[in-house]
C-alpha atoms as a PDB file:
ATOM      1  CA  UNK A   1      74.005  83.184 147.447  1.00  0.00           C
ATOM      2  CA  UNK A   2      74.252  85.121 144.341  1.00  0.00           C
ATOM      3  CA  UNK A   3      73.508  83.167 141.084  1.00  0.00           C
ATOM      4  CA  UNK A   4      74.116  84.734 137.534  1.00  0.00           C
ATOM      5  CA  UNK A   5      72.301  82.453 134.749  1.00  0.00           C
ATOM      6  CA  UNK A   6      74.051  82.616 131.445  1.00  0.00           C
ATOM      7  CA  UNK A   7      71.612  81.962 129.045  1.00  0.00           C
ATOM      8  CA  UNK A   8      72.469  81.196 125.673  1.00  0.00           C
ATOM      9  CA  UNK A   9      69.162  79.877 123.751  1.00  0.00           C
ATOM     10  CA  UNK A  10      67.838  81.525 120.950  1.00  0.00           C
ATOM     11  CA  UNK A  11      64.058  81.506 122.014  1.00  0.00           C
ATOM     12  CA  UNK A  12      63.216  83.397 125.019  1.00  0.00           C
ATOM     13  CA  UNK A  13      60.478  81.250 126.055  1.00  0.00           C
ATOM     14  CA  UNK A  14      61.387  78.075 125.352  1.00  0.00           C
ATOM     15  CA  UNK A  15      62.279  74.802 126.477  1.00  0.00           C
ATOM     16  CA  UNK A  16      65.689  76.058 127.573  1.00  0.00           C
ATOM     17  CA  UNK A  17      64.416  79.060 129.294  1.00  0.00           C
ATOM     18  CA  UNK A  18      61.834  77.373 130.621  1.00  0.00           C
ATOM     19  CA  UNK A  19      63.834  74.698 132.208  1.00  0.00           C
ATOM     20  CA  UNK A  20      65.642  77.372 133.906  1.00  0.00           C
ATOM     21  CA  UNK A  21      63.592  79.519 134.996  1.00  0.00           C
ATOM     22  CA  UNK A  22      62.050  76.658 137.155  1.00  0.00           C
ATOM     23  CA  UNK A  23      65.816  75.949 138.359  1.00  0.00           C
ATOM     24  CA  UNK A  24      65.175  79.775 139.504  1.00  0.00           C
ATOM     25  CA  UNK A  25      62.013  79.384 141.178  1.00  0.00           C
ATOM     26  CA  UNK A  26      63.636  76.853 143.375  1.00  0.00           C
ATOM     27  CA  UNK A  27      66.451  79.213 144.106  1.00  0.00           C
ATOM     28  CA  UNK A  28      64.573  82.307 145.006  1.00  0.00           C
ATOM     29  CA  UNK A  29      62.475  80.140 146.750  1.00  0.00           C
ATOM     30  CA  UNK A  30      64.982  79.261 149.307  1.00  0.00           C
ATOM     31  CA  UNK A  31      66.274  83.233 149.331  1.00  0.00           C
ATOM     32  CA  UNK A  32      68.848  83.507 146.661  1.00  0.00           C
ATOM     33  CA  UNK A  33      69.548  86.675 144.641  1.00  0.00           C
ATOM     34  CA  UNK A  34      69.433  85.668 140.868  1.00  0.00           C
ATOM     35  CA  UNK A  35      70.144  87.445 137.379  1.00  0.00           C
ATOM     36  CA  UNK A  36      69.623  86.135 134.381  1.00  0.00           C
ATOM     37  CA  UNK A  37      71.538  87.593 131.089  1.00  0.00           C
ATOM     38  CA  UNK A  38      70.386  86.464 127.735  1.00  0.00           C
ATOM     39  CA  UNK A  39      73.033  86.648 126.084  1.00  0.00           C
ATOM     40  CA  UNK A  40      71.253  86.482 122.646  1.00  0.00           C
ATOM     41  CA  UNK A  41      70.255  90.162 123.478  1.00  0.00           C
ATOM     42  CA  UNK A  42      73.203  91.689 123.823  1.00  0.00           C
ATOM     43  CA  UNK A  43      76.666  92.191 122.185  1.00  0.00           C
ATOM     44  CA  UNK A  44      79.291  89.665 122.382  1.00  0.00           C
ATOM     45  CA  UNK A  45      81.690  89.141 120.000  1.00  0.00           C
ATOM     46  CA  UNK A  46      84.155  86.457 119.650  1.00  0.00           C
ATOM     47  CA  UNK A  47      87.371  86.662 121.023  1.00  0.00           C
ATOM     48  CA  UNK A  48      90.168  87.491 119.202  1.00  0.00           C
ATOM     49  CA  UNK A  49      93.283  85.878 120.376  1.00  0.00           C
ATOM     50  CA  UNK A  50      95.174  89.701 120.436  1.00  0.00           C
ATOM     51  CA  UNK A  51      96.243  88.877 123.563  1.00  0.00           C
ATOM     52  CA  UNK A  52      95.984  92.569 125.251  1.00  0.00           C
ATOM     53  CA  UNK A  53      93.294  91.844 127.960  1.00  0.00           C
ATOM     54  CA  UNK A  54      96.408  89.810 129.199  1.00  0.00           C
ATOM     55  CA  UNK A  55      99.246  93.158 129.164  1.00  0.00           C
ATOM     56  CA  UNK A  56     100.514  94.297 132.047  1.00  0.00           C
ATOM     57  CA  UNK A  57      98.633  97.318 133.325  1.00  0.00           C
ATOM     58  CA  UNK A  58      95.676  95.726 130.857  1.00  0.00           C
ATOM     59  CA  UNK A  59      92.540  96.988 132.007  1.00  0.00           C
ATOM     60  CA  UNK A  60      90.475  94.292 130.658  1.00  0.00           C
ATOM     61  CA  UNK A  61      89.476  93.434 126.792  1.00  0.00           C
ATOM     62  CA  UNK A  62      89.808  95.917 124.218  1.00  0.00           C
ATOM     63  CA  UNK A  63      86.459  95.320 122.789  1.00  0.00           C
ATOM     64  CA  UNK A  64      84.123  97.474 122.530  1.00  0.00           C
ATOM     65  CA  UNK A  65      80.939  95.605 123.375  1.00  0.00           C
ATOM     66  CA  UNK A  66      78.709  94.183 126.439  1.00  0.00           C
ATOM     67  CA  UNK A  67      81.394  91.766 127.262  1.00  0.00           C
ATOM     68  CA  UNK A  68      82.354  93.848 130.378  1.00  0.00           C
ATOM     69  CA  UNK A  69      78.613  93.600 132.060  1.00  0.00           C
ATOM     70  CA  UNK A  70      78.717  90.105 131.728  1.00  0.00           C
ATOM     71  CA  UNK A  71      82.130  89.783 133.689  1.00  0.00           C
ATOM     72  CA  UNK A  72      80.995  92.334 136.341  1.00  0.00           C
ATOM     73  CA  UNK A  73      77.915  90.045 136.579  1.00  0.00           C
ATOM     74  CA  UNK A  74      79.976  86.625 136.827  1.00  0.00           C
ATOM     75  CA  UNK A  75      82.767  88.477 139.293  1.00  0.00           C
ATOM     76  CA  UNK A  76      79.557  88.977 141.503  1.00  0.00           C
ATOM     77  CA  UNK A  77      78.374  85.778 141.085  1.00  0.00           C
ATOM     78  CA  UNK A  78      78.750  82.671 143.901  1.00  0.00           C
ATOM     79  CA  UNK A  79      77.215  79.971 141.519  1.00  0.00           C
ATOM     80  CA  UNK A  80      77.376  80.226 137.611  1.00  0.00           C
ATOM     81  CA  UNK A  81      74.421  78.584 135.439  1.00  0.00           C
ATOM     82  CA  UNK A  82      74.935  77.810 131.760  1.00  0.00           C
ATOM     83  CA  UNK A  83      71.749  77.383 130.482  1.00  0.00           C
ATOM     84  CA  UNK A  84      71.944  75.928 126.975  1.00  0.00           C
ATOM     85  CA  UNK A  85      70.320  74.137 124.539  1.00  0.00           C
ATOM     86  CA  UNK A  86      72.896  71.477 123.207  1.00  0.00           C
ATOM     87  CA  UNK A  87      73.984  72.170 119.952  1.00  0.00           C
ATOM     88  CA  UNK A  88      76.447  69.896 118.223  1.00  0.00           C
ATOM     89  CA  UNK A  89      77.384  68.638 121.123  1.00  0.00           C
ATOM     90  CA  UNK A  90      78.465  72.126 122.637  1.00  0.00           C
ATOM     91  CA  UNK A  91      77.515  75.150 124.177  1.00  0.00           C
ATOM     92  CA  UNK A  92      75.429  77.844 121.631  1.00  0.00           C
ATOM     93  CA  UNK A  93      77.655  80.428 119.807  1.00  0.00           C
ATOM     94  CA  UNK A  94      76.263  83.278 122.109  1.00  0.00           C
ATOM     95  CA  UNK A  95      77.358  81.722 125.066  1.00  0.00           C
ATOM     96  CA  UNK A  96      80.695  79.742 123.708  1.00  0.00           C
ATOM     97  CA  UNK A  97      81.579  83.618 123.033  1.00  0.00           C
ATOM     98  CA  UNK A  98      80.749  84.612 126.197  1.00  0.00           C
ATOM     99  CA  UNK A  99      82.848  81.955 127.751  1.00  0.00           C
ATOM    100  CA  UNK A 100      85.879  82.384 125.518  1.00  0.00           C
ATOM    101  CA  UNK A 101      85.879  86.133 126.635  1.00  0.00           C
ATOM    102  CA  UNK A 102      86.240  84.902 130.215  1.00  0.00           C
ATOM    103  CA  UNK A 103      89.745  85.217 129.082  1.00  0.00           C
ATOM    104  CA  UNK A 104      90.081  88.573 130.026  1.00  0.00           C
ATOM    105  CA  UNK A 105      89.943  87.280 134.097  1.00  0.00           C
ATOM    106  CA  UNK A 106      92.293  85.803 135.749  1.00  0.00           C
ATOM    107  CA  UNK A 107      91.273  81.681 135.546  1.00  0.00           C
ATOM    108  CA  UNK A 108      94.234  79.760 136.812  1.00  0.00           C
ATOM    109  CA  UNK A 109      93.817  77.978 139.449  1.00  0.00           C
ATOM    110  CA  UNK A 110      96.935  76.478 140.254  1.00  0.00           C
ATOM    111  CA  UNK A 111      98.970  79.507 139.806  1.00  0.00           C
ATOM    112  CA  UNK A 112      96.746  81.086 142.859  1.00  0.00           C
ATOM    113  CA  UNK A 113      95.291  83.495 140.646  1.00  0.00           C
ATOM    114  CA  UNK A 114      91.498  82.799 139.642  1.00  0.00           C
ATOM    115  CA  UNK A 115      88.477  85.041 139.360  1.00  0.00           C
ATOM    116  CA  UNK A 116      86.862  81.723 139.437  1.00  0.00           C
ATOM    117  CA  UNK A 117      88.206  80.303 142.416  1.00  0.00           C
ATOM    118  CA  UNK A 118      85.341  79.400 145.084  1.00  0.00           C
ATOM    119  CA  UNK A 119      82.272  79.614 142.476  1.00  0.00           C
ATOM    120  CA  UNK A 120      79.988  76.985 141.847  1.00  0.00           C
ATOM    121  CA  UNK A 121      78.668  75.912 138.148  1.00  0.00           C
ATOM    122  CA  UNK A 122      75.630  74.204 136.846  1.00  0.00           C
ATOM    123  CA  UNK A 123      74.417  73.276 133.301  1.00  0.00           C
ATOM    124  CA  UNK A 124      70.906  73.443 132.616  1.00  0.00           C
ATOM    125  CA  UNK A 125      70.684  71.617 129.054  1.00  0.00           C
ATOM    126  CA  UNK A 126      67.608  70.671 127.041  1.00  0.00           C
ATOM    127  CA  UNK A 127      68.251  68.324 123.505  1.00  0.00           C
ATOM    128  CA  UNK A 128      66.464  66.557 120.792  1.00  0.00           C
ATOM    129  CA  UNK A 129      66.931  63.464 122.527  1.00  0.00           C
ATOM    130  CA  UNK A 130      65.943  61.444 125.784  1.00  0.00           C
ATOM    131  CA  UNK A 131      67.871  62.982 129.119  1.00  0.00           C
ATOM    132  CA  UNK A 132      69.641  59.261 128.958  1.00  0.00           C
ATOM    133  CA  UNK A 133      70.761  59.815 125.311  1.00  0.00           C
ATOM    134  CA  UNK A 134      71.324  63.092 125.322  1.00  0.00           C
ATOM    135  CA  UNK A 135      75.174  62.804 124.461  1.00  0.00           C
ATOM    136  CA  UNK A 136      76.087  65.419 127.473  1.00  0.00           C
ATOM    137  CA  UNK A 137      78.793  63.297 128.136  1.00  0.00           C
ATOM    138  CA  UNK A 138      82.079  65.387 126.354  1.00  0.00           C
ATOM    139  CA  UNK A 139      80.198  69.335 127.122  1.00  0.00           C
ATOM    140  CA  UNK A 140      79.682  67.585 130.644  1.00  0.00           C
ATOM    141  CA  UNK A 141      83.806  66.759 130.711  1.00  0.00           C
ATOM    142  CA  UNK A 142      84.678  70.233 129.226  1.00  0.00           C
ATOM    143  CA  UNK A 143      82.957  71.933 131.616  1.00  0.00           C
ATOM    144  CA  UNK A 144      84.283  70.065 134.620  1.00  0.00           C
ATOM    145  CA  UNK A 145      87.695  70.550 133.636  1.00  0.00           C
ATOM    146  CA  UNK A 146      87.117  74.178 133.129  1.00  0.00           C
ATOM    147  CA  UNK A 147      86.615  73.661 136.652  1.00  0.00           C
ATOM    148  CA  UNK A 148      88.920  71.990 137.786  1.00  0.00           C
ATOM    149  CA  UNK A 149      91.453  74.097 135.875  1.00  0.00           C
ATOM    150  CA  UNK A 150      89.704  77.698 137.354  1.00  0.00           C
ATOM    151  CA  UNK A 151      89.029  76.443 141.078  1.00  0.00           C
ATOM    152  CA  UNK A 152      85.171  76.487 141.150  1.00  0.00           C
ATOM    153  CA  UNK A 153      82.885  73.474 141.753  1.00  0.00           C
ATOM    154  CA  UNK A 154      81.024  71.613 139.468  1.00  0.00           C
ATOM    155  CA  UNK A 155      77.230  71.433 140.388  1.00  0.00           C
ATOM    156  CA  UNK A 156      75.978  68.366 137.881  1.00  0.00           C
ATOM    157  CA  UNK A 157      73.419  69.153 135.197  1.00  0.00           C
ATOM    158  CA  UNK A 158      69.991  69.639 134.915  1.00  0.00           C
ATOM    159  CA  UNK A 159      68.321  68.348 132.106  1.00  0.00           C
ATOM    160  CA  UNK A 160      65.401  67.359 129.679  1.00  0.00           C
ATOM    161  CA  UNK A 161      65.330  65.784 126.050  1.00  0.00           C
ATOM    162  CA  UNK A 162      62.521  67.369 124.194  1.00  0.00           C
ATOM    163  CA  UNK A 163      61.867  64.797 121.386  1.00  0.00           C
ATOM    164  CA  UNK A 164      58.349  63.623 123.089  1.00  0.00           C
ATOM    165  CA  UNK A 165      57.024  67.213 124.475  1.00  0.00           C
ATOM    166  CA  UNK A 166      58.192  70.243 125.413  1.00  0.00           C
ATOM    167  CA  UNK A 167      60.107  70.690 128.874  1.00  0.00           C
ATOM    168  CA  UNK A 168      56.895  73.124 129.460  1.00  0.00           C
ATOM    169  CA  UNK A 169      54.335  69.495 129.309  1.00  0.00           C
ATOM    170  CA  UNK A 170      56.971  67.428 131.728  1.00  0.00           C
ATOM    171  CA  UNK A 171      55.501  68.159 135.130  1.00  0.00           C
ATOM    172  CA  UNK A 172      58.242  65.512 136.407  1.00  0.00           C
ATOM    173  CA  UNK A 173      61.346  67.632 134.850  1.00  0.00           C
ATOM    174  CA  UNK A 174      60.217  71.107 136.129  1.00  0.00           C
ATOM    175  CA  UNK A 175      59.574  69.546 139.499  1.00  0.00           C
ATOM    176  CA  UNK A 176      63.099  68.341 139.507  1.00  0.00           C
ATOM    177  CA  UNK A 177      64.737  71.487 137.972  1.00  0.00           C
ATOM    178  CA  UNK A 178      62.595  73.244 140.500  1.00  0.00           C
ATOM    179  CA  UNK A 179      64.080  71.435 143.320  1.00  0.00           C
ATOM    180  CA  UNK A 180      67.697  71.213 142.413  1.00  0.00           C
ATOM    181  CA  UNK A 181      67.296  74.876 142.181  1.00  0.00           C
ATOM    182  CA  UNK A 182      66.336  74.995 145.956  1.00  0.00           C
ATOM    183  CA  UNK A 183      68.805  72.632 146.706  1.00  0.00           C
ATOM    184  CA  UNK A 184      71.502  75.158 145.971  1.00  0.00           C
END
Protein backbone atom coordinates (compact mmCIF):
# COMPACT_ATOMS: atom_id res chain seq x y z
CA UNK A 1 0.00 0.00 0.00
CA UNK A 2 1.10 3.44 -0.64
CA UNK A 3 0.72 5.90 2.33
CA UNK A 4 1.34 9.76 1.92
CA UNK A 5 1.61 11.45 5.57
CA UNK A 6 0.47 15.01 5.56
CA UNK A 7 2.18 16.57 8.16
CA UNK A 8 1.21 19.78 9.37
CA UNK A 9 3.21 20.53 12.81
CA UNK A 10 5.39 23.25 13.15
CA UNK A 11 8.38 21.38 14.88
CA UNK A 12 10.01 18.78 12.91
CA UNK A 13 10.91 16.68 15.73
CA UNK A 14 8.34 16.81 17.92
CA UNK A 15 5.64 15.20 19.61
CA UNK A 16 3.57 15.24 16.43
CA UNK A 17 6.27 14.01 14.24
CA UNK A 18 7.29 11.77 16.53
CA UNK A 19 4.02 10.11 17.01
CA UNK A 20 4.05 9.54 13.40
CA UNK A 21 6.91 8.54 12.50
CA UNK A 22 6.36 5.48 14.87
CA UNK A 23 2.84 5.04 12.98
CA UNK A 24 5.54 4.70 10.00
CA UNK A 25 7.78 2.30 11.48
CA UNK A 26 4.87 0.01 11.85
CA UNK A 27 3.94 0.51 8.26
CA UNK A 28 7.23 -0.06 6.59
CA UNK A 29 7.56 -2.69 8.85
CA UNK A 30 4.88 -4.74 7.35
CA UNK A 31 6.17 -3.54 3.56
CA UNK A 32 4.40 -0.37 2.81
CA UNK A 33 5.80 2.44 0.62
CA UNK A 34 5.50 5.75 2.67
CA UNK A 35 6.15 9.62 2.03
CA UNK A 36 5.96 12.03 4.29
CA UNK A 37 5.44 15.92 3.18
CA UNK A 38 5.88 18.57 5.76
CA UNK A 39 3.94 20.78 4.71
CA UNK A 40 5.46 23.58 6.91
CA UNK A 41 8.38 23.41 4.33
CA UNK A 42 6.88 24.12 1.43
CA UNK A 43 4.47 26.58 -0.31
CA UNK A 44 0.85 26.41 0.16
CA UNK A 45 -1.27 29.09 0.03
CA UNK A 46 -4.82 29.37 0.88
CA UNK A 47 -7.37 28.85 -1.47
CA UNK A 48 -9.04 31.41 -3.05
CA UNK A 49 -12.57 30.64 -3.87
CA UNK A 50 -11.85 31.90 -7.88
CA UNK A 51 -13.36 29.00 -8.82
CA UNK A 52 -11.07 28.20 -12.09
CA UNK A 53 -9.47 24.85 -10.94
CA UNK A 54 -13.24 23.93 -11.45
CA UNK A 55 -13.56 25.38 -15.58
CA UNK A 56 -14.07 23.21 -18.07
CA UNK A 57 -10.84 22.27 -19.81
CA UNK A 58 -9.26 23.56 -16.17
CA UNK A 59 -6.05 22.04 -15.82
CA UNK A 60 -5.89 22.22 -12.17
CA UNK A 61 -5.39 25.45 -9.72
CA UNK A 62 -4.06 28.53 -11.00
CA UNK A 63 -1.63 28.98 -8.25
CA UNK A 64 1.53 29.18 -8.57
CA UNK A 65 2.96 27.22 -5.66
CA UNK A 66 3.77 23.48 -4.33
CA UNK A 67 0.13 22.76 -4.18
CA UNK A 68 0.42 20.52 -7.32
CA UNK A 69 3.21 18.01 -5.64
CA UNK A 70 1.09 17.54 -2.88
CA UNK A 71 -1.96 16.40 -5.11
CA UNK A 72 0.31 14.22 -7.32
CA UNK A 73 1.44 12.76 -3.95
CA UNK A 74 -2.24 12.21 -2.50
CA UNK A 75 -3.54 10.94 -6.25
CA UNK A 76 -0.77 8.23 -5.60
CA UNK A 77 -1.67 7.62 -2.34
CA UNK A 78 -3.95 4.32 -1.04
CA UNK A 79 -4.17 5.60 2.65
CA UNK A 80 -3.94 9.39 3.62
CA UNK A 81 -2.41 10.39 7.20
CA UNK A 82 -3.09 13.80 8.70
CA UNK A 83 -0.70 14.18 11.18
CA UNK A 84 -1.53 17.21 13.33
CA UNK A 85 -1.14 18.72 16.38
CA UNK A 86 -4.71 19.96 17.47
CA UNK A 87 -5.01 23.45 17.39
CA UNK A 88 -8.25 25.12 18.37
CA UNK A 89 -9.90 22.30 17.90
CA UNK A 90 -8.80 21.93 14.13
CA UNK A 91 -6.34 20.95 11.80
CA UNK A 92 -2.94 23.50 11.66
CA UNK A 93 -3.12 26.33 9.04
CA UNK A 94 -0.44 24.50 6.84
CA UNK A 95 -2.39 21.59 6.51
CA UNK A 96 -6.18 23.18 6.66
CA UNK A 97 -4.58 24.92 3.39
CA UNK A 98 -3.49 21.97 2.06
CA UNK A 99 -6.83 20.37 2.48
CA UNK A 100 -8.91 23.27 1.22
CA UNK A 101 -6.77 23.08 -2.05
CA UNK A 102 -7.97 19.50 -2.44
CA UNK A 103 -10.55 21.45 -4.23
CA UNK A 104 -8.90 21.41 -7.32
CA UNK A 105 -9.76 17.23 -7.55
CA UNK A 106 -12.62 15.86 -8.21
CA UNK A 107 -14.20 14.87 -4.39
CA UNK A 108 -17.79 13.91 -4.92
CA UNK A 109 -18.64 10.91 -4.16
CA UNK A 110 -22.08 10.51 -4.95
CA UNK A 111 -21.92 12.10 -8.26
CA UNK A 112 -19.36 9.07 -9.26
CA UNK A 113 -16.65 11.39 -9.62
CA UNK A 114 -13.94 11.30 -6.70
CA UNK A 115 -10.17 11.40 -6.71
CA UNK A 116 -10.82 10.19 -3.28
CA UNK A 117 -12.90 7.35 -3.87
CA UNK A 118 -11.25 3.96 -2.47
CA UNK A 119 -8.51 5.77 -0.13
CA UNK A 120 -8.18 5.24 3.36
CA UNK A 121 -7.55 8.18 6.09
CA UNK A 122 -6.03 8.32 9.49
CA UNK A 123 -5.41 11.18 12.01
CA UNK A 124 -2.44 11.06 14.00
CA UNK A 125 -3.15 13.96 16.69
CA UNK A 126 -1.12 14.93 19.74
CA UNK A 127 -2.83 17.88 22.35
CA UNK A 128 -2.28 19.63 25.56
CA UNK A 129 -4.57 17.38 27.15
CA UNK A 130 -5.13 13.61 28.20
CA UNK A 131 -5.96 11.25 24.89
CA UNK A 132 -9.56 10.95 26.87
CA UNK A 133 -9.95 14.79 27.00
CA UNK A 134 -8.48 15.66 24.15
CA UNK A 135 -11.72 17.29 22.56
CA UNK A 136 -11.07 15.26 19.06
CA UNK A 137 -14.54 14.76 19.03
CA UNK A 138 -15.87 17.68 16.19
CA UNK A 139 -12.07 17.44 13.91
CA UNK A 140 -12.87 13.59 14.41
CA UNK A 141 -16.69 14.28 12.79
CA UNK A 142 -15.27 16.68 10.10
CA UNK A 143 -13.01 14.42 8.95
CA UNK A 144 -15.34 11.46 8.71
CA UNK A 145 -17.75 13.28 6.80
CA UNK A 146 -15.13 14.47 4.46
CA UNK A 147 -15.21 10.90 4.00
CA UNK A 148 -18.11 9.97 3.68
CA UNK A 149 -18.82 12.85 1.28
CA UNK A 150 -15.37 11.88 -1.03
CA UNK A 151 -15.76 7.91 -0.89
CA UNK A 152 -12.62 6.97 1.15
CA UNK A 153 -12.58 5.18 4.53
CA UNK A 154 -12.05 6.48 7.72
CA UNK A 155 -9.14 4.70 9.63
CA UNK A 156 -9.80 6.07 13.49
CA UNK A 157 -7.13 8.21 15.14
CA UNK A 158 -4.06 7.80 16.71
CA UNK A 159 -3.32 9.77 19.53
CA UNK A 160 -1.42 11.17 22.66
CA UNK A 161 -2.10 14.22 25.08
CA UNK A 162 1.20 15.70 25.98
CA UNK A 163 0.36 17.61 29.23
CA UNK A 164 2.42 14.92 31.51
CA UNK A 165 5.53 14.13 29.00
CA UNK A 166 6.32 14.21 25.71
CA UNK A 167 4.85 11.49 23.21
CA UNK A 168 8.85 10.76 22.88
CA UNK A 169 8.79 9.47 27.13
CA UNK A 170 5.32 7.31 26.53
CA UNK A 171 6.76 3.93 25.67
CA UNK A 172 2.92 2.74 25.82
CA UNK A 173 1.74 5.41 22.99
CA UNK A 174 4.63 4.75 20.50
CA UNK A 175 4.05 1.05 20.97
CA UNK A 176 0.50 1.58 19.99
CA UNK A 177 1.11 4.13 17.15
CA UNK A 178 3.74 1.65 16.14
CA UNK A 179 1.33 -1.09 15.83
CA UNK A 180 -1.68 0.55 14.33
CA UNK A 181 0.81 1.52 11.78
CA UNK A 182 1.46 -2.24 11.00
CA UNK A 183 -1.96 -2.93 11.25
CA UNK A 184 -2.62 -1.03 8.06
Amino acid sequence: MNICALFGGPHAKGNTATLLEEVLKGANSTGHETKRLDLKDMDIQPCKGCLACKKPHATGCVQKDDMPQVLAAVREADLLIFATPMYWWNLTGPLKNAVDRFFALPFNAVSGESAFAGKKLLLVMTSGQPSASDGREGLELILKKMCSFTGMQWCGVVTAGTNAAPVSQQPDVLLAARQTGAAL
